[in-house]
Protein backbone atom coordinates (compact mmCIF):
# COMPACT_ATOMS: atom_id res chain seq x y z
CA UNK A 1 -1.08 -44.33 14.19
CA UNK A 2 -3.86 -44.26 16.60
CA UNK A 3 -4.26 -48.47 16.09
CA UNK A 4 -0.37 -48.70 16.64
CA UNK A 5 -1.11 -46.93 19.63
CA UNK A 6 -3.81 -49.20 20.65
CA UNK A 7 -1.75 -52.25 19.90
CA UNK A 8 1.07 -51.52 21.66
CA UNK A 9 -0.50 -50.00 25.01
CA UNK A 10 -3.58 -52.28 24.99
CA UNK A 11 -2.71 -53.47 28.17
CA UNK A 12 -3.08 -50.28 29.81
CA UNK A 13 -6.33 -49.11 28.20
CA UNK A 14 -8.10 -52.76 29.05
CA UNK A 15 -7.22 -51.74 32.46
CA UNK A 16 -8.71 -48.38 32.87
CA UNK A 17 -10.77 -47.93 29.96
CA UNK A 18 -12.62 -45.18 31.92
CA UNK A 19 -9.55 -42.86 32.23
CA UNK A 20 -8.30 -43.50 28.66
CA UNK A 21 -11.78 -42.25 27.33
CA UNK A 22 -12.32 -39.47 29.57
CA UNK A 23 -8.75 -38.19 28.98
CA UNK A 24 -9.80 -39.26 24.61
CA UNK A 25 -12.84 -37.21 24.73
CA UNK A 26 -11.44 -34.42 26.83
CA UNK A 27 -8.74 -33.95 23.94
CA UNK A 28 -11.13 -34.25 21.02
CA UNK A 29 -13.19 -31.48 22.67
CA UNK A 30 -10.73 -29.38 22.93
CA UNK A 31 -9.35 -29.97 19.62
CA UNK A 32 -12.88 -28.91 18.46
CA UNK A 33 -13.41 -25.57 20.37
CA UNK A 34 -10.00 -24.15 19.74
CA UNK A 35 -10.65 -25.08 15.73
CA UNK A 36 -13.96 -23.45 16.03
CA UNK A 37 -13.10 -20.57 17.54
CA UNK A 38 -10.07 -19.98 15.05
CA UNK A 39 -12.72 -20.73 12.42
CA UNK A 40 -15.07 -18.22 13.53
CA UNK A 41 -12.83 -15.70 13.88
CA UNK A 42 -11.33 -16.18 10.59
CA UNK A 43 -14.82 -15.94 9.60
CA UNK A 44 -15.86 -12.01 11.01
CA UNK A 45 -12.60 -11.61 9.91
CA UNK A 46 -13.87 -11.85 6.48
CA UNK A 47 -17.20 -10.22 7.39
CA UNK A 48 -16.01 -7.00 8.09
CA UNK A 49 -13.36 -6.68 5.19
CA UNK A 50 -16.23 -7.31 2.94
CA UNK A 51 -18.74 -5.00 5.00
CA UNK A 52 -16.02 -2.08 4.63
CA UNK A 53 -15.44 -2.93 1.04
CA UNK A 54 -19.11 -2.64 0.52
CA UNK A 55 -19.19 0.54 2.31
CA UNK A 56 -16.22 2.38 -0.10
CA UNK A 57 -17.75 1.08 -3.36
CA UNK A 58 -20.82 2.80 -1.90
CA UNK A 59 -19.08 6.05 -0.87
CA UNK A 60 -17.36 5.60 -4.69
CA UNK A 61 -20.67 5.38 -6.58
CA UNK A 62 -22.24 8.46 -4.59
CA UNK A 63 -19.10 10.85 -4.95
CA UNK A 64 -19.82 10.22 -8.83
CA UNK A 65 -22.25 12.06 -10.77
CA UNK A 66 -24.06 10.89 -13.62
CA UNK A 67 -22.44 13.08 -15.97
CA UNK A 68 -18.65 11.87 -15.16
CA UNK A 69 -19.92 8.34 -15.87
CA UNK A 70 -21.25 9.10 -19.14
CA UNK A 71 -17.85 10.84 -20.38
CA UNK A 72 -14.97 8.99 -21.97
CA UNK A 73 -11.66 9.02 -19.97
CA UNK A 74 -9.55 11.39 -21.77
CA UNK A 75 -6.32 10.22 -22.99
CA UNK A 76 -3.01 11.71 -22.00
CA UNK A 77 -1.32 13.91 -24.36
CA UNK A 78 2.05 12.45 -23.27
CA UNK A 79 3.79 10.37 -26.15
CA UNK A 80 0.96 11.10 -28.70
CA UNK A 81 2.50 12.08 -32.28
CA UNK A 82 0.71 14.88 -34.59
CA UNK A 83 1.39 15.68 -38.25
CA UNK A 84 1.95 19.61 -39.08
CA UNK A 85 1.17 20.14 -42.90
CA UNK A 86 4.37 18.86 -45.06
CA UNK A 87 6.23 18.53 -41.91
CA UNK A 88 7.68 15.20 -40.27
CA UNK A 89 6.19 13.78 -37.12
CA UNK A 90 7.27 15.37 -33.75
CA UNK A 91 6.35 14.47 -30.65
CA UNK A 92 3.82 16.59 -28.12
CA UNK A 93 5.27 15.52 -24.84
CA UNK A 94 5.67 19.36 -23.36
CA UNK A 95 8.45 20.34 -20.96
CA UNK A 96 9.85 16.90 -20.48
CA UNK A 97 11.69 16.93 -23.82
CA UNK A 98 13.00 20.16 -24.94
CA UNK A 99 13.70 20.68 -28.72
CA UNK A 100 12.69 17.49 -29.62
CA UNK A 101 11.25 18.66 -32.72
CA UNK A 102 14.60 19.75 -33.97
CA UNK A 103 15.79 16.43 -33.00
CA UNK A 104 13.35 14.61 -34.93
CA UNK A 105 13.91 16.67 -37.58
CA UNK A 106 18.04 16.28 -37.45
CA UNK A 107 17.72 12.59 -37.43
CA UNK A 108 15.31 12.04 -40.48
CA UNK A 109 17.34 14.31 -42.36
């Protein structure tokens, strides 16, 4: 592109070279500060996400004794099955499902 340019207006830079390479490194310049600064910014950009991610993981590890890290989560008692004696299975899942124990029982029979 730039050599089709060349080519075709060849005339005109041969005649004031001086002008076309002011106005050639005036562009190019430019072209380089404005992509620097974008760059840079992009860049503290990044900085400070990862300075305040630092900063909660720290305030996360501090707010946690050593005893809570040393305990197993507990699991939920939500949709866990038990086995009374001679019984059939029935479900433990509280309030949410009323009578489902007579349910279970109704539909295995």
């Amino acid at each position: 592109m730039l050599i089709d340019f060349l080519q075709i207006n060849s005339a005109l830079v041969l005649a004031n070279p001086i002008a076309f390479s002011t106005f050639a490194v005036l562009f190019a310049g430019g072209g380089f500060l404005v992509g620097r600064y974008f760059l840079a910014e992009r860049v503290a950009n990044l900085e400070s996400r990862i300075a305040r991610r630092d900063d909660e993981i720290k305030a996360l590890k501090e707010g946690r004794s050593s005893a809570e890290e040393s305990k197993l989560p507990m699991v939920p008692i939500i949709a866990t099955k038990a086995i009374w004696g001679e019984e059939e299975i029935a479900s433990l899942t509280g309030s949410l499902f009323t009578h489902t124990e007579d349910k279970i029982r109704l539909s295995q029979s």
